[in-house]
PDB file of N, CA and C in Angstrom:
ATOM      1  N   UNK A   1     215.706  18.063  57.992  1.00  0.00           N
ATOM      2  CA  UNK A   1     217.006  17.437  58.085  1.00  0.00           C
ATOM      3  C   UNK A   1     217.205  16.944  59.524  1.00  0.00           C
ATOM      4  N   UNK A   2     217.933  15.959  59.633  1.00  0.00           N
ATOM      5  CA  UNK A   2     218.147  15.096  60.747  1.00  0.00           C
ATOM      6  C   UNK A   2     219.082  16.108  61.567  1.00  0.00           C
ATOM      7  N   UNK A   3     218.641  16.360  63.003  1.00  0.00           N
ATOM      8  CA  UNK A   3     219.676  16.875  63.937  1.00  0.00           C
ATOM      9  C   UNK A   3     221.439  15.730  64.323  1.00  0.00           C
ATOM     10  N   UNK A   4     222.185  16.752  64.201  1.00  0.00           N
ATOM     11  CA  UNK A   4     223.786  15.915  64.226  1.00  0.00           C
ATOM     12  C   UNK A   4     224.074  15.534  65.593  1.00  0.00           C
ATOM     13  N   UNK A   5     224.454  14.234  65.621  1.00  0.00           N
ATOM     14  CA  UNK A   5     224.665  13.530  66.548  1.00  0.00           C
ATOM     15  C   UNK A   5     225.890  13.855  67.463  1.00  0.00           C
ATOM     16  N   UNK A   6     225.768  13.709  68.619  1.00  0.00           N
ATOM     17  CA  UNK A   6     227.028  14.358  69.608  1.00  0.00           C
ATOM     18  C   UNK A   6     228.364  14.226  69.362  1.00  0.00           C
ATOM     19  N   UNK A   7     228.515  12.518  68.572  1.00  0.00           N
ATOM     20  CA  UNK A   7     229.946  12.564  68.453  1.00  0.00           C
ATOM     21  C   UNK A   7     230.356  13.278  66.872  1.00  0.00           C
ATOM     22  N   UNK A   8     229.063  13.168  65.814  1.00  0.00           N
ATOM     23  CA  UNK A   8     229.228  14.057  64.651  1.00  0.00           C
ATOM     24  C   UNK A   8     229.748  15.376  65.193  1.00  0.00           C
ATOM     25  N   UNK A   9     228.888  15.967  65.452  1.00  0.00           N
ATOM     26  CA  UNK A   9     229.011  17.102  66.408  1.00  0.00           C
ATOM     27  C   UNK A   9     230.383  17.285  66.767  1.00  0.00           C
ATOM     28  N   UNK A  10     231.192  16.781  67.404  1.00  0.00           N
ATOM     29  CA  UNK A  10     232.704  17.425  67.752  1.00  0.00           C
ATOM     30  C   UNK A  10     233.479  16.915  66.773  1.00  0.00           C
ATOM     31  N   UNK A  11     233.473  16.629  65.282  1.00  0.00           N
ATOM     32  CA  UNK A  11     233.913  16.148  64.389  1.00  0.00           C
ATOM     33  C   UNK A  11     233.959  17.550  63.789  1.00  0.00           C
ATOM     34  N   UNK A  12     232.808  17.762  63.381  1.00  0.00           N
ATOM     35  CA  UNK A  12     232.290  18.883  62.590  1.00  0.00           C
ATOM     36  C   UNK A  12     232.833  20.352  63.600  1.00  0.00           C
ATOM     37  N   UNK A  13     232.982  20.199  64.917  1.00  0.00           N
ATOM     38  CA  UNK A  13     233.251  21.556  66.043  1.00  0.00           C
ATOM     39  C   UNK A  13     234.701  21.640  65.277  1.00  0.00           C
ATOM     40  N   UNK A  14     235.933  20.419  65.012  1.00  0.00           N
ATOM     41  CA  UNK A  14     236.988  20.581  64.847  1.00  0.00           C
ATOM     42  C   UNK A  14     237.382  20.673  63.132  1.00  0.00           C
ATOM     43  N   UNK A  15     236.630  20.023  62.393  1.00  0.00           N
ATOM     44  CA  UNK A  15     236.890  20.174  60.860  1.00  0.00           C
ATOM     45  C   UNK A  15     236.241  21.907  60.534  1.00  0.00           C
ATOM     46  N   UNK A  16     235.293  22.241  61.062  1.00  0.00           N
ATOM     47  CA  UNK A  16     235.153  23.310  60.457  1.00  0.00           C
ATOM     48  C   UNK A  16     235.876  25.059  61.893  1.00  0.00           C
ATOM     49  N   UNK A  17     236.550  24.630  62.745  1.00  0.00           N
ATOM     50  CA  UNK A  17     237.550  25.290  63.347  1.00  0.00           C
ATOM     51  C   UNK A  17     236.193  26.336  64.015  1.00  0.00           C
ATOM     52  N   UNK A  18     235.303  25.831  64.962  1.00  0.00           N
ATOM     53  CA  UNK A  18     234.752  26.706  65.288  1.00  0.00           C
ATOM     54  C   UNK A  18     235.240  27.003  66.473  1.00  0.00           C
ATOM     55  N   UNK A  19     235.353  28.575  66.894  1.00  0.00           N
ATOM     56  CA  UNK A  19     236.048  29.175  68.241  1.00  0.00           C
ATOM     57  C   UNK A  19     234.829  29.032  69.362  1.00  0.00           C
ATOM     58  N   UNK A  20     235.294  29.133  70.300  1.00  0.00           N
ATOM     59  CA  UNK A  20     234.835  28.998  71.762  1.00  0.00           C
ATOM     60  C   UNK A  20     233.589  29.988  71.824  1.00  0.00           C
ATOM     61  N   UNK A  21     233.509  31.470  71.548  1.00  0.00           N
ATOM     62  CA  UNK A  21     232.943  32.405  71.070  1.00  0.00           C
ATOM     63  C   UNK A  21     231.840  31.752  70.348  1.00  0.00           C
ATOM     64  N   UNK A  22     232.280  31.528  68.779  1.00  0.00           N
ATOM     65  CA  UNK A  22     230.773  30.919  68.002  1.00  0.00           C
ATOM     66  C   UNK A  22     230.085  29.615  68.752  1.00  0.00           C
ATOM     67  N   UNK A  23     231.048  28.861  69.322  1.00  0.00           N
ATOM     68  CA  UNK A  23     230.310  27.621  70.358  1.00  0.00           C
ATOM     69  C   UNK A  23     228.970  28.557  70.957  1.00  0.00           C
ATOM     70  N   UNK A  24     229.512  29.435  72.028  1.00  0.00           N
ATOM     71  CA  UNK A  24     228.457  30.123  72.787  1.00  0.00           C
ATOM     72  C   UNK A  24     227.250  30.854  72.080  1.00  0.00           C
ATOM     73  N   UNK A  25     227.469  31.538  70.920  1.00  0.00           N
ATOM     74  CA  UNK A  25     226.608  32.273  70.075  1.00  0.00           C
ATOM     75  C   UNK A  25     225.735  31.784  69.034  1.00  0.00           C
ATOM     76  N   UNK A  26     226.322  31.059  68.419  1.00  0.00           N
ATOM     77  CA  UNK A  26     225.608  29.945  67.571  1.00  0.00           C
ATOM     78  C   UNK A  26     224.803  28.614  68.029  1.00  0.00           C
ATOM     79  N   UNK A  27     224.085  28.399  67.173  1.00  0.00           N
ATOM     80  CA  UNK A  27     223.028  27.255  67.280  1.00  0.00           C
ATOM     81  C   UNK A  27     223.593  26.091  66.096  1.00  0.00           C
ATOM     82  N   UNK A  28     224.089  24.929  66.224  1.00  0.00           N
ATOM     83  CA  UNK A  28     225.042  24.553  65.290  1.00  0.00           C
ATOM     84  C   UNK A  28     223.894  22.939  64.785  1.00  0.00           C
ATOM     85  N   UNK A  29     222.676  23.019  64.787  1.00  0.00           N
ATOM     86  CA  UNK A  29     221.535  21.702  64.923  1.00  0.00           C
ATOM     87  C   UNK A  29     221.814  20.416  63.690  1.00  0.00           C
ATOM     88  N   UNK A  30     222.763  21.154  62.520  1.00  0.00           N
ATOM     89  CA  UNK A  30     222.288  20.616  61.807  1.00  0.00           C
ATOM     90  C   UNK A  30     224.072  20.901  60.419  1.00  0.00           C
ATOM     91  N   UNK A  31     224.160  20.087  59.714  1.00  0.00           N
ATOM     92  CA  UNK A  31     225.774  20.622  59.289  1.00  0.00           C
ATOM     93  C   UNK A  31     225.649  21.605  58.331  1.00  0.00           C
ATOM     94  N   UNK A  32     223.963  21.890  57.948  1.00  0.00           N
ATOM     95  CA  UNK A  32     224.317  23.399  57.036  1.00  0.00           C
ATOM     96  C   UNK A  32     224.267  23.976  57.924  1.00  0.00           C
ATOM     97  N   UNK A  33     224.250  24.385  59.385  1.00  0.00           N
ATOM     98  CA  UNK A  33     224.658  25.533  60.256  1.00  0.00           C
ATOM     99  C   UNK A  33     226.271  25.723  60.266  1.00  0.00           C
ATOM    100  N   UNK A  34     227.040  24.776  59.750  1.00  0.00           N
ATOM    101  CA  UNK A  34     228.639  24.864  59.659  1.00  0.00           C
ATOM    102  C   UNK A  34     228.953  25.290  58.510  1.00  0.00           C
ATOM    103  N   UNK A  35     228.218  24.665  57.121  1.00  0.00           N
ATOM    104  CA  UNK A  35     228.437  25.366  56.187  1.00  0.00           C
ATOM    105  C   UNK A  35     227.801  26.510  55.649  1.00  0.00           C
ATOM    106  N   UNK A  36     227.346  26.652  56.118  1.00  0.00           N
ATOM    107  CA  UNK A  36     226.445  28.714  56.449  1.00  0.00           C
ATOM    108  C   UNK A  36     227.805  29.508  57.090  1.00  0.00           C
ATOM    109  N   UNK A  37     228.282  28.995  58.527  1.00  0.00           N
ATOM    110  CA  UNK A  37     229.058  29.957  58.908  1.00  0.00           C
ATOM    111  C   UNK A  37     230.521  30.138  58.192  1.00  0.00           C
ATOM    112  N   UNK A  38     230.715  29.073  57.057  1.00  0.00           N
ATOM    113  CA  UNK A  38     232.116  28.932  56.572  1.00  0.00           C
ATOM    114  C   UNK A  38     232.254  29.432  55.561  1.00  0.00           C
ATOM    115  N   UNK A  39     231.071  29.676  54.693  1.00  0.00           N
ATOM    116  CA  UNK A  39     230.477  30.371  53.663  1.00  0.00           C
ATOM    117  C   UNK A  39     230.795  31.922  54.197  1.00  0.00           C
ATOM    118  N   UNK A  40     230.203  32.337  55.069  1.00  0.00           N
ATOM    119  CA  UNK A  40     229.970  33.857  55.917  1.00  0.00           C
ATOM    120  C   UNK A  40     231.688  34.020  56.297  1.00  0.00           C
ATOM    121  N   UNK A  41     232.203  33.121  56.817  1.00  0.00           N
ATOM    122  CA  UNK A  41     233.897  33.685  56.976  1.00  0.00           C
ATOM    123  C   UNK A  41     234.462  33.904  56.014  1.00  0.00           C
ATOM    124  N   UNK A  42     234.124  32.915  54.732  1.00  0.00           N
ATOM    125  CA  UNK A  42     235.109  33.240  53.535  1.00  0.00           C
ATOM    126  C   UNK A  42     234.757  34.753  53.183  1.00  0.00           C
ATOM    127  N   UNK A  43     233.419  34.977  53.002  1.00  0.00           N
ATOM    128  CA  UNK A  43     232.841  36.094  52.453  1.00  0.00           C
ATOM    129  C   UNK A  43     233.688  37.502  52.822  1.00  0.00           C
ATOM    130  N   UNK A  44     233.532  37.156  54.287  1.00  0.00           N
ATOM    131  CA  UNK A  44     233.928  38.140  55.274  1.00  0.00           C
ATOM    132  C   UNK A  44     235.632  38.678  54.811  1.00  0.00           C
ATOM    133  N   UNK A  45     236.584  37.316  54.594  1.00  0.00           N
ATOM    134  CA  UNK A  45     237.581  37.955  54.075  1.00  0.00           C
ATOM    135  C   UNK A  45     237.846  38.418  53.110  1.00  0.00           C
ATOM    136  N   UNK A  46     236.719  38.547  52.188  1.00  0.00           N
ATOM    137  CA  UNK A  46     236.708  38.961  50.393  1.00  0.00           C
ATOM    138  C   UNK A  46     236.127  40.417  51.004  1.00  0.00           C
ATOM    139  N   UNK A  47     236.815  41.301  49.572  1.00  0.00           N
ATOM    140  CA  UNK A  47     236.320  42.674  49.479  1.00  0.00           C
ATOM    141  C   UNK A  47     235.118  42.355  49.116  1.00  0.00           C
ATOM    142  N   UNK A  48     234.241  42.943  49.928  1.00  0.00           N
ATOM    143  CA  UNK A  48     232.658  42.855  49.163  1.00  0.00           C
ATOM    144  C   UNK A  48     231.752  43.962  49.910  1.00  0.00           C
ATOM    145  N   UNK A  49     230.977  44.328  48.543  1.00  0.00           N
ATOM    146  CA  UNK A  49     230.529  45.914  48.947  1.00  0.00           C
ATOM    147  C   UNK A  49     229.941  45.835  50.710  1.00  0.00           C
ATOM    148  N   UNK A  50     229.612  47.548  51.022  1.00  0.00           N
ATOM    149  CA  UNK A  50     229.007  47.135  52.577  1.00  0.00           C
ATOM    150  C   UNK A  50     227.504  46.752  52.385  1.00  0.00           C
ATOM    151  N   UNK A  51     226.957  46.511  51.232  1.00  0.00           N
ATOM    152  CA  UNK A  51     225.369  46.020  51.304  1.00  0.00           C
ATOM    153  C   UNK A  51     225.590  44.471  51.355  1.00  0.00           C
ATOM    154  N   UNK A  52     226.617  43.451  50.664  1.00  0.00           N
ATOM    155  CA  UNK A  52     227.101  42.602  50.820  1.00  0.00           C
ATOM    156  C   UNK A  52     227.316  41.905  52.628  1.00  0.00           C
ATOM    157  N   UNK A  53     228.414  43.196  52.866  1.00  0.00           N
ATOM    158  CA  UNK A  53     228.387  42.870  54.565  1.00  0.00           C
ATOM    159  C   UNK A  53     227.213  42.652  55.093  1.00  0.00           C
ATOM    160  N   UNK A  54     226.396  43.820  55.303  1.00  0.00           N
ATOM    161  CA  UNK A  54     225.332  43.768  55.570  1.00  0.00           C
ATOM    162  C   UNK A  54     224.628  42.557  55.559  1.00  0.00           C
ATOM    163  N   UNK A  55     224.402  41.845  54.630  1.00  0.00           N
ATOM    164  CA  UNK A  55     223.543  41.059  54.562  1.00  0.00           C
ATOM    165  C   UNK A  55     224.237  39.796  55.115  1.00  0.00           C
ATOM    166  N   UNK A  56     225.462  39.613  55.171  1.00  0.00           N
ATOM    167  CA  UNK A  56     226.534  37.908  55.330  1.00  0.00           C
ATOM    168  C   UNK A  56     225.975  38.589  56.702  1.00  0.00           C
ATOM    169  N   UNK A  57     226.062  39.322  57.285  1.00  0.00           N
ATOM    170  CA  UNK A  57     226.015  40.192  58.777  1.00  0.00           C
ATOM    171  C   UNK A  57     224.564  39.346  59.568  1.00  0.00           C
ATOM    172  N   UNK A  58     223.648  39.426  58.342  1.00  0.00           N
ATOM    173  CA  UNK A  58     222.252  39.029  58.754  1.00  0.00           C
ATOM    174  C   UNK A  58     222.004  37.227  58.933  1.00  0.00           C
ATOM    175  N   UNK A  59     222.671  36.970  57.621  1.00  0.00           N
ATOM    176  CA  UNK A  59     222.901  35.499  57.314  1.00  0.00           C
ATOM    177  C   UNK A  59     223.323  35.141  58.827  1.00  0.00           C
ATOM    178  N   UNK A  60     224.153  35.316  59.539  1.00  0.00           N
ATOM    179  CA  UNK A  60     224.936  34.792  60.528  1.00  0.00           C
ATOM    180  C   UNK A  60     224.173  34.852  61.920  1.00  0.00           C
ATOM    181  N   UNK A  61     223.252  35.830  61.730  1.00  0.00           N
ATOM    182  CA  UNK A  61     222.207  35.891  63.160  1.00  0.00           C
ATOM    183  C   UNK A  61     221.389  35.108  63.029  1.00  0.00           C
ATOM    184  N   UNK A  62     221.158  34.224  61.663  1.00  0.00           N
ATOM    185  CA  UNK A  62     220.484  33.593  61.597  1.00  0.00           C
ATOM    186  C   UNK A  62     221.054  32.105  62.815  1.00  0.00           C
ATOM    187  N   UNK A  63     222.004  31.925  62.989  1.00  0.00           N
ATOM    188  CA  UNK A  63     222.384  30.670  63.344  1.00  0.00           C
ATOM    189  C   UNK A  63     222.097  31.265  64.994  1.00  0.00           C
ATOM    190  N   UNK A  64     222.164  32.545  65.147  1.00  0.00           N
ATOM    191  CA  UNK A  64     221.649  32.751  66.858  1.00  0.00           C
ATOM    192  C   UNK A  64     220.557  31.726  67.743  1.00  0.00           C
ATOM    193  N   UNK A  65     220.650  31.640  68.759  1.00  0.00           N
ATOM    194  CA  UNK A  65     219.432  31.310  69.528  1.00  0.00           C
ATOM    195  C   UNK A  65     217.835  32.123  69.412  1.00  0.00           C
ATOM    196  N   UNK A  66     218.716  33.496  69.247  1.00  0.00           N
ATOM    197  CA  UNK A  66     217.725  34.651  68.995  1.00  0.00           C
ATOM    198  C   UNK A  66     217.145  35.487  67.899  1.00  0.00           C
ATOM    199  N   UNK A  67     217.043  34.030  67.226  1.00  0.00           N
ATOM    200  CA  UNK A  67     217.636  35.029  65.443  1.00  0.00           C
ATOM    201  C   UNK A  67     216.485  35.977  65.487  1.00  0.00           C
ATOM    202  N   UNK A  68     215.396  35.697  65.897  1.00  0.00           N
ATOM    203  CA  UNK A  68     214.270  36.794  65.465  1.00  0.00           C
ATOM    204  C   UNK A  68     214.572  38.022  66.368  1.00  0.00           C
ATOM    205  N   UNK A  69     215.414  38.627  66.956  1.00  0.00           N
ATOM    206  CA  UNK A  69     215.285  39.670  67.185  1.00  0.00           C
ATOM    207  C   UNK A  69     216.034  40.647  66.695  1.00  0.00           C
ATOM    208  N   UNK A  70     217.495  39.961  65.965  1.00  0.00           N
ATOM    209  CA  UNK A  70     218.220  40.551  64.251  1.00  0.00           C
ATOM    210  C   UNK A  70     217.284  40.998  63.251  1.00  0.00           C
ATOM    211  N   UNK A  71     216.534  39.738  63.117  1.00  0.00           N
ATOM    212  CA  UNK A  71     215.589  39.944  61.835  1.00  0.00           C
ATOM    213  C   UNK A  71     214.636  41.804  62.196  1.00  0.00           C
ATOM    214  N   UNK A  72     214.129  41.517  63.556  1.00  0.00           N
ATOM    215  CA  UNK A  72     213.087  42.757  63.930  1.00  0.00           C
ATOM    216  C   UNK A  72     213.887  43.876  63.540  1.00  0.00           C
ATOM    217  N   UNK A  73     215.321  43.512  64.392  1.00  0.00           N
ATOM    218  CA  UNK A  73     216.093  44.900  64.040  1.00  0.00           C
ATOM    219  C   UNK A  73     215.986  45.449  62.882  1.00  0.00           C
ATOM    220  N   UNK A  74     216.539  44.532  61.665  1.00  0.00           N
ATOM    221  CA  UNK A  74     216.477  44.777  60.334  1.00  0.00           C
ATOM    222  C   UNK A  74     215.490  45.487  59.835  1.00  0.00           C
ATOM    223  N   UNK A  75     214.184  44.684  60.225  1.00  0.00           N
ATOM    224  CA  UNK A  75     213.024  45.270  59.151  1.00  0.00           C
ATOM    225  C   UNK A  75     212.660  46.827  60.308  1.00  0.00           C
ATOM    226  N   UNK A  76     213.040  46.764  61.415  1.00  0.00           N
ATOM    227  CA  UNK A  76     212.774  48.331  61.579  1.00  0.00           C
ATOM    228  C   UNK A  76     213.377  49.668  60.962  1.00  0.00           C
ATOM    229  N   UNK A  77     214.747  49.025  61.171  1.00  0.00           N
ATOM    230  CA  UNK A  77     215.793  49.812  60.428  1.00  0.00           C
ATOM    231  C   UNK A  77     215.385  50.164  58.679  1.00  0.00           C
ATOM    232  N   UNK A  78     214.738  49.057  58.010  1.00  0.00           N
ATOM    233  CA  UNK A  78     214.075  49.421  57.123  1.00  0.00           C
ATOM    234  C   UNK A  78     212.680  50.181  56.752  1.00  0.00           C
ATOM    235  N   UNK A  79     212.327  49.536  57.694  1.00  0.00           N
ATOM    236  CA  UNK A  79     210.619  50.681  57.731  1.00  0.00           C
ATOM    237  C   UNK A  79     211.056  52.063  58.267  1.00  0.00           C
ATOM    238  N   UNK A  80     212.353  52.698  58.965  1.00  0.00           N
ATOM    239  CA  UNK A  80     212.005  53.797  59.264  1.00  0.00           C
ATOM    240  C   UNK A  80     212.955  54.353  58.174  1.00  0.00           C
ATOM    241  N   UNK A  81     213.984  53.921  57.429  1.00  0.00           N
ATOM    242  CA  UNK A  81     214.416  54.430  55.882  1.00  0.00           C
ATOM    243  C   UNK A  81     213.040  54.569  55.152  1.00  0.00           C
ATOM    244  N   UNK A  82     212.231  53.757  54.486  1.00  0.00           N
ATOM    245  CA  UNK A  82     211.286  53.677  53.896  1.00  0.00           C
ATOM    246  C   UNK A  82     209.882  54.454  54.827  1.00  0.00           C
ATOM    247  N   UNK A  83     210.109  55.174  55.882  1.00  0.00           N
ATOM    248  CA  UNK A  83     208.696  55.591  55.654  1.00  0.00           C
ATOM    249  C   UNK A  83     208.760  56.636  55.147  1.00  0.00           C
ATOM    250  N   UNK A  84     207.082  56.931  54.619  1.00  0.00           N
ATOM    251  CA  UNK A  84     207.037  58.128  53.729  1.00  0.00           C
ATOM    252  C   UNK A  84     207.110  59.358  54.504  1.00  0.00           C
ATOM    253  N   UNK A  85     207.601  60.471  53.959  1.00  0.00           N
ATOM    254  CA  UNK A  85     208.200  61.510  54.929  1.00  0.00           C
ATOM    255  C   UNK A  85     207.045  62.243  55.110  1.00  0.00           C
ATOM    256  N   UNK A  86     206.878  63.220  56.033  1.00  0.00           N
ATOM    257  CA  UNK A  86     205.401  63.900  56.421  1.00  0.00           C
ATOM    258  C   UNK A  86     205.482  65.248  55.752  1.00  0.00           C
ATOM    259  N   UNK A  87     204.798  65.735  55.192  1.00  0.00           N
ATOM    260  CA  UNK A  87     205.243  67.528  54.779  1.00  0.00           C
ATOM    261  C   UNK A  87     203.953  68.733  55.997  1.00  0.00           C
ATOM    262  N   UNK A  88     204.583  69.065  56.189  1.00  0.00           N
ATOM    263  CA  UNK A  88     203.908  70.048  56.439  1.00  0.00           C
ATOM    264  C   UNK A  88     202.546  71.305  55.922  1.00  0.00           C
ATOM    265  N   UNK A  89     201.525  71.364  56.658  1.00  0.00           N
ATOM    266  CA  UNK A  89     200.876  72.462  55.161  1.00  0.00           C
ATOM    267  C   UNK A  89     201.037  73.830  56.178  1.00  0.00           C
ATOM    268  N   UNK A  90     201.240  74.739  54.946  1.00  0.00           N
ATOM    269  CA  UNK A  90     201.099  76.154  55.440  1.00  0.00           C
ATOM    270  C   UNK A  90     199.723  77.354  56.022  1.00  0.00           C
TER     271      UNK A  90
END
């Protein structure tokens, strides 16, 4: 997809109400990066389970500069739930 053009760009900064905050944190290259994060706010104000959170949680680091180091977090946080536990022998 084609990167959004500067004056698109502050069209899209003001139709989709992004704060000063997501300016700095987000990576905005392209207009599904606006409709990703508008998607993730609605979500955010709906009751939705915390595995739900969780994941809109992940969705949204995606738009980081740094997304791969969310992602690492994640899958560690999962490999050390999932590793197999050690037993002891007598």
């Amino acid at each position: 997809m084609e990167p959004v053009k500067r004056k698109t760009m502050q069209k899209l900064l003001a139709e989709y109400r992004v704060t000063a905050a997501e300016k700095r944190k987000y990576v905005f290259d392209e207009k599904r990066d606006f409709e990703i994060l508008e998607k993730c706010r609605r979500l955010e104000k709906q009751k939705i389970s915390s595995q739900d959170r969780k994941v809109v949680r992940l969705i949204k680091t995606q738009l980081e500069k740094d997304w791969r180091s969310q992602l690492l977090v994640a899958l560690n946080k999962l490999l050390r739930k999932n590793a197999p536990t050690r037993t002891t022998r007598a």
